[in-house]
ModelCIF file with pLDDT and N, C-alpha, C, O atoms, coordinates in Angstrom:
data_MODEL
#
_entry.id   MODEL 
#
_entity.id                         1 
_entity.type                       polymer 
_entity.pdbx_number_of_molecules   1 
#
_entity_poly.entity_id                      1 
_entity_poly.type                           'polypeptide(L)' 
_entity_poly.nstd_linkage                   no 
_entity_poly.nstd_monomer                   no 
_entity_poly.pdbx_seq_one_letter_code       
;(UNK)(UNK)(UNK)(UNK)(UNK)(UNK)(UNK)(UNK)(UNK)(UNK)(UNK)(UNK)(UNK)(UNK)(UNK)(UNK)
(UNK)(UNK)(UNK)(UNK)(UNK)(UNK)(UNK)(UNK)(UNK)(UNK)(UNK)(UNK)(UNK)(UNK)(UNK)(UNK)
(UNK)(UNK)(UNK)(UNK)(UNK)(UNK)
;
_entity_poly.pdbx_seq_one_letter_code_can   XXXXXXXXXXXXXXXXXXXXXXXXXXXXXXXXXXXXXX 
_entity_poly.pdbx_strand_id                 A 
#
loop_
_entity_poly_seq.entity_id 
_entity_poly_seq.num 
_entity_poly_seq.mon_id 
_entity_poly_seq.hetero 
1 1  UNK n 
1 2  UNK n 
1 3  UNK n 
1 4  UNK n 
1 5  UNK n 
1 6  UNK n 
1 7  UNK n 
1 8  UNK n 
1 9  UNK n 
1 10 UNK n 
1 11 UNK n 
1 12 UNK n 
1 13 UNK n 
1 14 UNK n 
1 15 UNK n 
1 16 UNK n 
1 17 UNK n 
1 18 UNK n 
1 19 UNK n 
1 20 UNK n 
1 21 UNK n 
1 22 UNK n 
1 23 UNK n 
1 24 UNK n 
1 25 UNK n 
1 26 UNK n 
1 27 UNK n 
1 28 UNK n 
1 29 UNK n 
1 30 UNK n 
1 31 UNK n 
1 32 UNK n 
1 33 UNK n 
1 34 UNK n 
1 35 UNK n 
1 36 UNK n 
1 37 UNK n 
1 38 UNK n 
#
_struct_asym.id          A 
_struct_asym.entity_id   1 
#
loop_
_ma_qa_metric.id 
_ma_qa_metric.mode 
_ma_qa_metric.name 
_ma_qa_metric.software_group_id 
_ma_qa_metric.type 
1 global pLDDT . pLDDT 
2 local  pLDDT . pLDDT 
#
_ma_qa_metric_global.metric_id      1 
_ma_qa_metric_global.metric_value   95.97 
_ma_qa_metric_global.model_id       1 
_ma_qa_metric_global.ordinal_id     1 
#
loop_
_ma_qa_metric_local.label_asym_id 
_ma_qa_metric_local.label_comp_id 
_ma_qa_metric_local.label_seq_id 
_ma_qa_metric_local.metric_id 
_ma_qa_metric_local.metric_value 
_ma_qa_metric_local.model_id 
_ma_qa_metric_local.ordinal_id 
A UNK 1  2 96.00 1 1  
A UNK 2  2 97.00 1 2  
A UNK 3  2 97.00 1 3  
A UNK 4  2 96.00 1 4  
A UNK 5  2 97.00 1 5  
A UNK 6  2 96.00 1 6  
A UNK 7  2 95.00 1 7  
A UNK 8  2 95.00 1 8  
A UNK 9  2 96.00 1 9  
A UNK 10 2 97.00 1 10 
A UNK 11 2 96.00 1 11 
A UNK 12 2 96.00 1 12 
A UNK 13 2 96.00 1 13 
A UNK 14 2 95.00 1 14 
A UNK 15 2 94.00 1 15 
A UNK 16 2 94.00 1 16 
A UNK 17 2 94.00 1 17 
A UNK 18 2 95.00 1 18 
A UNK 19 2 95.00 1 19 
A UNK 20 2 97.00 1 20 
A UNK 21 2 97.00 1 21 
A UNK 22 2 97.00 1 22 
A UNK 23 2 96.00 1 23 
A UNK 24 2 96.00 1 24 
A UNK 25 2 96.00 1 25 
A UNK 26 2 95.00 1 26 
A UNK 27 2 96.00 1 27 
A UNK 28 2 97.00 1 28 
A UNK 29 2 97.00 1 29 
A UNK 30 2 98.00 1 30 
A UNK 31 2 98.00 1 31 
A UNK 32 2 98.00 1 32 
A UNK 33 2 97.00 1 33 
A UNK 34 2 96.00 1 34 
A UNK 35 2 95.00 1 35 
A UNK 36 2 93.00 1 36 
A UNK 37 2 95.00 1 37 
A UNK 38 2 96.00 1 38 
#
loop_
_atom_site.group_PDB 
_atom_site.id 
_atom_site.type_symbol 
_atom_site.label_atom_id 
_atom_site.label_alt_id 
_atom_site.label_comp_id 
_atom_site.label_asym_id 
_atom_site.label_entity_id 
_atom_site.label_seq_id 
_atom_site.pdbx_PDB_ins_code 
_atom_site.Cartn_x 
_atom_site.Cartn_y 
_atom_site.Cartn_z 
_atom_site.occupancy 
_atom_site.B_iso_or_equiv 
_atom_site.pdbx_formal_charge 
_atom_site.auth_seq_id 
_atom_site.auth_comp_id 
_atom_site.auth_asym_id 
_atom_site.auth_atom_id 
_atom_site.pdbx_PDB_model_num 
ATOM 1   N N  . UNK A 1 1  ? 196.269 95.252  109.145 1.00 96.00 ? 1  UNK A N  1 
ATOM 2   C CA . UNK A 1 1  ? 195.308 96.171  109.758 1.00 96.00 ? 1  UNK A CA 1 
ATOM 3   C C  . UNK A 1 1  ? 194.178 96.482  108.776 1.00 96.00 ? 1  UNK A C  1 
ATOM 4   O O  . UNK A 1 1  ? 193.009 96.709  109.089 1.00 96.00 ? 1  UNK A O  1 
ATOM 5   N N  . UNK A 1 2  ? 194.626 96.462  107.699 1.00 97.00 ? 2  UNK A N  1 
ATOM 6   C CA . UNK A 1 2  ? 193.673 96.754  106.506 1.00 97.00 ? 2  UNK A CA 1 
ATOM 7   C C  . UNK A 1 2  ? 192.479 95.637  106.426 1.00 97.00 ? 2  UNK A C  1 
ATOM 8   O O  . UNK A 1 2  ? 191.256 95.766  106.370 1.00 97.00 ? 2  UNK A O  1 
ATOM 9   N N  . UNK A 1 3  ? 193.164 94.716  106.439 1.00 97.00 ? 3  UNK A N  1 
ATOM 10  C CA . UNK A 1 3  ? 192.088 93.212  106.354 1.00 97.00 ? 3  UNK A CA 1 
ATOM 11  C C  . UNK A 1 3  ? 190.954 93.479  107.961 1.00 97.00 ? 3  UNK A C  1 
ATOM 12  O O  . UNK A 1 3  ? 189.822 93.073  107.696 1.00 97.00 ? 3  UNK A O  1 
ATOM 13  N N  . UNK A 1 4  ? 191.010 93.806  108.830 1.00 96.00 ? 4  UNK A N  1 
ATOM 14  C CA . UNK A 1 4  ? 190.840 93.840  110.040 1.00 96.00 ? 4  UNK A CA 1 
ATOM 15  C C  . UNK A 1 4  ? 190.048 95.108  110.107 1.00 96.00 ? 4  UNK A C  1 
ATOM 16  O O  . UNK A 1 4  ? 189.557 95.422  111.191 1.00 96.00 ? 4  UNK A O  1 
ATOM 17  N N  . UNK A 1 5  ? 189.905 95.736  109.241 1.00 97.00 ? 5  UNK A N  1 
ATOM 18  C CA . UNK A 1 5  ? 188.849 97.372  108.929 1.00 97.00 ? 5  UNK A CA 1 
ATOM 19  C C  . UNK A 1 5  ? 188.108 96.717  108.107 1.00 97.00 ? 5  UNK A C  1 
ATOM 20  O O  . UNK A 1 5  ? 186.955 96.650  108.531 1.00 97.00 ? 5  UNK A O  1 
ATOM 21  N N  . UNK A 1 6  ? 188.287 96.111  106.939 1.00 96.00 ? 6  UNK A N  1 
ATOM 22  C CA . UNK A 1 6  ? 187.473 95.944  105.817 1.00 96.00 ? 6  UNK A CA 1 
ATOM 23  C C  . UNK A 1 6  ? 186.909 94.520  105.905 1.00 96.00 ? 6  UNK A C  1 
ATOM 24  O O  . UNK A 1 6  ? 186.150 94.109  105.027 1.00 96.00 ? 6  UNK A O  1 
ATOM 25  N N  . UNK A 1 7  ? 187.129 94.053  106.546 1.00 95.00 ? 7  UNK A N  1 
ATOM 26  C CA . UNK A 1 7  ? 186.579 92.309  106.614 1.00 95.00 ? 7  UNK A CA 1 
ATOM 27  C C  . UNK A 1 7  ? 186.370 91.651  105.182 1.00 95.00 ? 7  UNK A C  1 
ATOM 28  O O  . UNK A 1 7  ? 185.403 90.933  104.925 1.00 95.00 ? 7  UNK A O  1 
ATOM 29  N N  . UNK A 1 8  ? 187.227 91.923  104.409 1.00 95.00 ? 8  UNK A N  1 
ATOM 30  C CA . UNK A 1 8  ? 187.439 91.573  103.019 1.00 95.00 ? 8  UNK A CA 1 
ATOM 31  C C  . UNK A 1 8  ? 188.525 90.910  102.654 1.00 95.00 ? 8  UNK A C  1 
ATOM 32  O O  . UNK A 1 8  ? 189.575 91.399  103.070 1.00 95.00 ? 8  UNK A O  1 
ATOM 33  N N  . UNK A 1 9  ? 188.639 89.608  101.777 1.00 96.00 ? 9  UNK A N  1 
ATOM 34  C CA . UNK A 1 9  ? 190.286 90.194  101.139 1.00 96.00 ? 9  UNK A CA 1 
ATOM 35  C C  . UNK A 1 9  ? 189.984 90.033  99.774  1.00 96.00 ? 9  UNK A C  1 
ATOM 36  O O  . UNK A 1 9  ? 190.628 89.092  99.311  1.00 96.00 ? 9  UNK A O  1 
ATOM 37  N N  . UNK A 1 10 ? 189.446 90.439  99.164  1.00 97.00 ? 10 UNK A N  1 
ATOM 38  C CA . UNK A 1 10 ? 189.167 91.040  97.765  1.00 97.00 ? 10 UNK A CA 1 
ATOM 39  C C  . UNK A 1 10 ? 187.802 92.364  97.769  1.00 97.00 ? 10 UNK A C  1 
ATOM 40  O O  . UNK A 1 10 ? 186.580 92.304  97.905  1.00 97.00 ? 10 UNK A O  1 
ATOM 41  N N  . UNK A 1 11 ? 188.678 93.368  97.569  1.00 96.00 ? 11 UNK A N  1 
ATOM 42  C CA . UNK A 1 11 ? 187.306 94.044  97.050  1.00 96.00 ? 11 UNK A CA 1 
ATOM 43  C C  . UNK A 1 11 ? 187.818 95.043  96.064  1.00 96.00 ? 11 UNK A C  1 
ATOM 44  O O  . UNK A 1 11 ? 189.018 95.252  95.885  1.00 96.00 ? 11 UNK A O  1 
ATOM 45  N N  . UNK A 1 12 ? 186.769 95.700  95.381  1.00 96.00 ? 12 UNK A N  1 
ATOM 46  C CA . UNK A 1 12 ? 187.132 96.524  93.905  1.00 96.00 ? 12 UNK A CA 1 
ATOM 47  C C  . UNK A 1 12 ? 187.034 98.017  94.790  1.00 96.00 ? 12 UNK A C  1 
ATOM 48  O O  . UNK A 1 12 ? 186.446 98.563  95.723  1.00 96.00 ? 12 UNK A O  1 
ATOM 49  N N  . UNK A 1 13 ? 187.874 98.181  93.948  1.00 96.00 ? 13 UNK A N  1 
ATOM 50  C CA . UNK A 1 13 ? 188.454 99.896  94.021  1.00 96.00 ? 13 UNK A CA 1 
ATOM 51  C C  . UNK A 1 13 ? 188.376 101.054 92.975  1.00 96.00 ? 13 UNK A C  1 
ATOM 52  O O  . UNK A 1 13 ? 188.416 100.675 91.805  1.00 96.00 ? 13 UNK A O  1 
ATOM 53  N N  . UNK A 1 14 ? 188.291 102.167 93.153  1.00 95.00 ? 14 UNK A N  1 
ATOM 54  C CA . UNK A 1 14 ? 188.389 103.281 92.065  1.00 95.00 ? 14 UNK A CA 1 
ATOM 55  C C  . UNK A 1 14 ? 189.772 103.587 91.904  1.00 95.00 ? 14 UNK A C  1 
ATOM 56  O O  . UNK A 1 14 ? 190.645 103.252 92.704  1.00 95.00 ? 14 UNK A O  1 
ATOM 57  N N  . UNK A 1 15 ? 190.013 104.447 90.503  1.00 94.00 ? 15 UNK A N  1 
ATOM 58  C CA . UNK A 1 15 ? 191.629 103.844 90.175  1.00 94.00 ? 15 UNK A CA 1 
ATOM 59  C C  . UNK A 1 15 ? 191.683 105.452 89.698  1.00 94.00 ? 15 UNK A C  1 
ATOM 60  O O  . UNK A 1 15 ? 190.573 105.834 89.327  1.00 94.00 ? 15 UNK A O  1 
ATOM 61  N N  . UNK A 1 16 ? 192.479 106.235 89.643  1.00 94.00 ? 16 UNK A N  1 
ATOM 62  C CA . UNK A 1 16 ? 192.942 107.556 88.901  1.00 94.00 ? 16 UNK A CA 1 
ATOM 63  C C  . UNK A 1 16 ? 194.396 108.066 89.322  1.00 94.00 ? 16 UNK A C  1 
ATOM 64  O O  . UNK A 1 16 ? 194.826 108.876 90.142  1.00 94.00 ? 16 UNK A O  1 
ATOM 65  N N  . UNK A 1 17 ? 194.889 107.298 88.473  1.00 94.00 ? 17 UNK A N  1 
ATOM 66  C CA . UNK A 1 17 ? 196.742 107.330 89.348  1.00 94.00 ? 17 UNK A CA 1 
ATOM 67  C C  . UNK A 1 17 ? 197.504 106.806 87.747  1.00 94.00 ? 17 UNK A C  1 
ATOM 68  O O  . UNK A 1 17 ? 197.091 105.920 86.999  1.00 94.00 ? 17 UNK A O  1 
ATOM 69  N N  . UNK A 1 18 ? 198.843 107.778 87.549  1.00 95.00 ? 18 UNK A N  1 
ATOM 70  C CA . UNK A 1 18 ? 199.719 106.518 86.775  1.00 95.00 ? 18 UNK A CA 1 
ATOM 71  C C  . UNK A 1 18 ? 201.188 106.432 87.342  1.00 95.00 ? 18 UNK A C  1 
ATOM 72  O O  . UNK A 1 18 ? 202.186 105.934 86.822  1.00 95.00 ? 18 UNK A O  1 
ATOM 73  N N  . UNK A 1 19 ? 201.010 107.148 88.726  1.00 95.00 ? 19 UNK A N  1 
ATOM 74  C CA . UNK A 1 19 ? 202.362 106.462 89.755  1.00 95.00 ? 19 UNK A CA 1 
ATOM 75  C C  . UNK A 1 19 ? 201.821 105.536 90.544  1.00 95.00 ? 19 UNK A C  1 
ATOM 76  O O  . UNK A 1 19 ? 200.631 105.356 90.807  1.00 95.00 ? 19 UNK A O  1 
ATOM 77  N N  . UNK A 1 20 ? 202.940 104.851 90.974  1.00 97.00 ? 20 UNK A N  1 
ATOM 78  C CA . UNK A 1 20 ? 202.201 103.796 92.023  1.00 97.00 ? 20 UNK A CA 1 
ATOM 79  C C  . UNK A 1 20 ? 203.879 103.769 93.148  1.00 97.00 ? 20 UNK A C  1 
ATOM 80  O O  . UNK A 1 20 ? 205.067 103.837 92.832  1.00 97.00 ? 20 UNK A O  1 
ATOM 81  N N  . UNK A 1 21 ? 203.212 103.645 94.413  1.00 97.00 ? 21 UNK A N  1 
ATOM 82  C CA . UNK A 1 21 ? 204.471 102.623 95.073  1.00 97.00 ? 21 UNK A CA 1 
ATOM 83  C C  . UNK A 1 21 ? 205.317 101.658 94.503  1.00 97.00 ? 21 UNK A C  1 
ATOM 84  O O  . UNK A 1 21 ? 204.991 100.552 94.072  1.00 97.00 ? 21 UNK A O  1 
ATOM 85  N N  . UNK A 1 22 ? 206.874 102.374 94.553  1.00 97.00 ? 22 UNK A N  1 
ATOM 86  C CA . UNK A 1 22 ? 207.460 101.300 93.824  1.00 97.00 ? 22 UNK A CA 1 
ATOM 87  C C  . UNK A 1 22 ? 208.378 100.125 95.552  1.00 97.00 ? 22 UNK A C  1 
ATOM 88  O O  . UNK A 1 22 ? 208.107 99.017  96.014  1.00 97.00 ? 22 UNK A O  1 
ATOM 89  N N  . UNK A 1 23 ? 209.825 101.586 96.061  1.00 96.00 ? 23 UNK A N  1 
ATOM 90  C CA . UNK A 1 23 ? 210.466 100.855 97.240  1.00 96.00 ? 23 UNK A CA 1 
ATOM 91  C C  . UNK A 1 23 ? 209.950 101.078 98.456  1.00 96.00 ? 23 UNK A C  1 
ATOM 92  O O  . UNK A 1 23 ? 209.706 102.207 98.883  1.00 96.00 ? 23 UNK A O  1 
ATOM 93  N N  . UNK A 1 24 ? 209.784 100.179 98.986  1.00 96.00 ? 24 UNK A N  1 
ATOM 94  C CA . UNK A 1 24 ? 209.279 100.654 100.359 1.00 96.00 ? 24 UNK A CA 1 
ATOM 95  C C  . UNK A 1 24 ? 210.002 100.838 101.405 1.00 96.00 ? 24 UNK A C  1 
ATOM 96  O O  . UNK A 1 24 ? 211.116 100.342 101.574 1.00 96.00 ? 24 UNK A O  1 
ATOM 97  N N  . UNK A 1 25 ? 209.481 101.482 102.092 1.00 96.00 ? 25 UNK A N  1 
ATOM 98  C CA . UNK A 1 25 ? 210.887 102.167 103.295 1.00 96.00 ? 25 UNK A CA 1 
ATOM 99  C C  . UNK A 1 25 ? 210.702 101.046 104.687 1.00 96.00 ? 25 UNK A C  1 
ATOM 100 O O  . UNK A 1 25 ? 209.719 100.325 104.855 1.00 96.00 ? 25 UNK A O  1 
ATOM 101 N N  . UNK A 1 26 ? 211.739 101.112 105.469 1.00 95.00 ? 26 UNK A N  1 
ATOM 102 C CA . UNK A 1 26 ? 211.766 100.226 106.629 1.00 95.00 ? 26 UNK A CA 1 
ATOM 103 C C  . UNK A 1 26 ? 210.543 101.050 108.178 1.00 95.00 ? 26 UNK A C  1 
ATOM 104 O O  . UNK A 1 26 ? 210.568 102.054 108.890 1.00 95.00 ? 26 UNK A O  1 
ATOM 105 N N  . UNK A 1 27 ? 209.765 99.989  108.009 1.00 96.00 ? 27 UNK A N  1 
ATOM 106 C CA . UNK A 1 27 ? 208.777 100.015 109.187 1.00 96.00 ? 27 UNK A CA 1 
ATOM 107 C C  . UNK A 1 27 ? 207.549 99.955  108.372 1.00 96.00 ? 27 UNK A C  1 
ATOM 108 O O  . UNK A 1 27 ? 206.492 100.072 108.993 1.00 96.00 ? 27 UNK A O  1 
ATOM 109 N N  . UNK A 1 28 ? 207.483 99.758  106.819 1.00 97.00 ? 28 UNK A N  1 
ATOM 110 C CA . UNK A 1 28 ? 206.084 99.892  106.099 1.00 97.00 ? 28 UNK A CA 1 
ATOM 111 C C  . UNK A 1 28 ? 206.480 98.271  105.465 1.00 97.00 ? 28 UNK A C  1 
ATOM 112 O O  . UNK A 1 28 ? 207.596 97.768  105.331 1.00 97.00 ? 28 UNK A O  1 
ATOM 113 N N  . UNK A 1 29 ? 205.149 97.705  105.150 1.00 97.00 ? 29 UNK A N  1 
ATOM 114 C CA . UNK A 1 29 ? 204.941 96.630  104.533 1.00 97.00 ? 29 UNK A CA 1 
ATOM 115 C C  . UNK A 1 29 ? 203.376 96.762  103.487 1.00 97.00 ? 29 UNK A C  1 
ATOM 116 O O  . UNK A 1 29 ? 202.539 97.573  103.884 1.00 97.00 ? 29 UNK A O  1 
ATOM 117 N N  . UNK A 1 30 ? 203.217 96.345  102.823 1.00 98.00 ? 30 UNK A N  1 
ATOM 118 C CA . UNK A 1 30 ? 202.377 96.176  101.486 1.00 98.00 ? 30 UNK A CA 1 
ATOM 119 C C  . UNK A 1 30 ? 201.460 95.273  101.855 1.00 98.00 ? 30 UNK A C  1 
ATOM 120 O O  . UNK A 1 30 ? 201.657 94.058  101.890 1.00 98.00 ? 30 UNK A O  1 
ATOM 121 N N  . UNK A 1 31 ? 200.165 95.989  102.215 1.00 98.00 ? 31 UNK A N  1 
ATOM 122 C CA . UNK A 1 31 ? 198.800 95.130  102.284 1.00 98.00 ? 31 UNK A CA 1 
ATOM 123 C C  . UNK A 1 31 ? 197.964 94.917  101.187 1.00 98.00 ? 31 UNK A C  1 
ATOM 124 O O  . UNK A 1 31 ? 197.000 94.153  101.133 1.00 98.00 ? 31 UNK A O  1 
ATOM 125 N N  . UNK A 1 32 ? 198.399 95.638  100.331 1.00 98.00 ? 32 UNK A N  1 
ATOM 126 C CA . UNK A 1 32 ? 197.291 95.409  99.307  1.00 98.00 ? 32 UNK A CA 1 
ATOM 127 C C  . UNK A 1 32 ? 197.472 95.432  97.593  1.00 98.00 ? 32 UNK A C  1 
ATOM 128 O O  . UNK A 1 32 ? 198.042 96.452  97.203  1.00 98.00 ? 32 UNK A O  1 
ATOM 129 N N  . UNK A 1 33 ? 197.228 94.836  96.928  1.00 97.00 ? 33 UNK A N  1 
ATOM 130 C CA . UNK A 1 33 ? 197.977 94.854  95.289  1.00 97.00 ? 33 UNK A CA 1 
ATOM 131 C C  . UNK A 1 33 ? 196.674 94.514  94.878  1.00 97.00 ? 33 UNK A C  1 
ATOM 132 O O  . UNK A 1 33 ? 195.728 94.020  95.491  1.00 97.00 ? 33 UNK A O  1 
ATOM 133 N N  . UNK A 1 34 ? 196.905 95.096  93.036  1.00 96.00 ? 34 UNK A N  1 
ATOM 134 C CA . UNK A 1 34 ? 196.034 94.605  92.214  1.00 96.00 ? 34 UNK A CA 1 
ATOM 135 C C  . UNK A 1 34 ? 196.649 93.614  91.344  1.00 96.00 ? 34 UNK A C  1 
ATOM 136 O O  . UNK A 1 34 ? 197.866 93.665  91.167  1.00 96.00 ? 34 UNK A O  1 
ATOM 137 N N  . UNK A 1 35 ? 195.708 92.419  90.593  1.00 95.00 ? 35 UNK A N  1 
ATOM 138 C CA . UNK A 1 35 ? 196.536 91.631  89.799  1.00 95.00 ? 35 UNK A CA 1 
ATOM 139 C C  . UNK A 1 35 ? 197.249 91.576  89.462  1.00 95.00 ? 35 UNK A C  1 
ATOM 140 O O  . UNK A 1 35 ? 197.955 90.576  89.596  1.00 95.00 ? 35 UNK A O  1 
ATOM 141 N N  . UNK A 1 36 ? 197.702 92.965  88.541  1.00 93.00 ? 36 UNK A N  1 
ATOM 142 C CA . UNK A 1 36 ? 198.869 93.239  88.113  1.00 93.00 ? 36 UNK A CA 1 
ATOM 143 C C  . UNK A 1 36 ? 200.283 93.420  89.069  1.00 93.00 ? 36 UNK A C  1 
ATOM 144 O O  . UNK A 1 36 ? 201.362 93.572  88.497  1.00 93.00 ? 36 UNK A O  1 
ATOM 145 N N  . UNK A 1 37 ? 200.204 93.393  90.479  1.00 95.00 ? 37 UNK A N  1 
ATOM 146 C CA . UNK A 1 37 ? 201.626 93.374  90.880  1.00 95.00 ? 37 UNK A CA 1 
ATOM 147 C C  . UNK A 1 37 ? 201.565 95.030  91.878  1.00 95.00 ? 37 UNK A C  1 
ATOM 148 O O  . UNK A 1 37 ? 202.103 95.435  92.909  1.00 95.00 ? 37 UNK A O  1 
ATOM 149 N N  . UNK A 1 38 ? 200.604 95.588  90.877  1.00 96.00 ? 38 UNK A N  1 
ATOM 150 C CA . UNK A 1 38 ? 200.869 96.942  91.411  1.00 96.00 ? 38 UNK A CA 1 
ATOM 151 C C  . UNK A 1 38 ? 200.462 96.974  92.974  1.00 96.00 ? 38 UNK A C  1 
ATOM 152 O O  . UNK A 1 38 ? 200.600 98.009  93.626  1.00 96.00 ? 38 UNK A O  1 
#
């Protein structure tokens, strides 16, 4: 859905966080990472 708002699949972001998503719960899936994995 994300790709389908942003008509992108790379774009740069602002960052001010030092938690991140680690497990994800059932009915969610992961659209988006930075190089690192995160």
């Amino acid at each position: 859905r994300l790709y389908k708002i942003l008509g992108e699949k790379n774009i740069r972001v602002n960052s001010f966080h030092h938690q991140a998503v680690k497990d994800i719960p059932k009915g969610f899936r992961v659209v988006a990472s930075s190089s690192d994995g995160v």
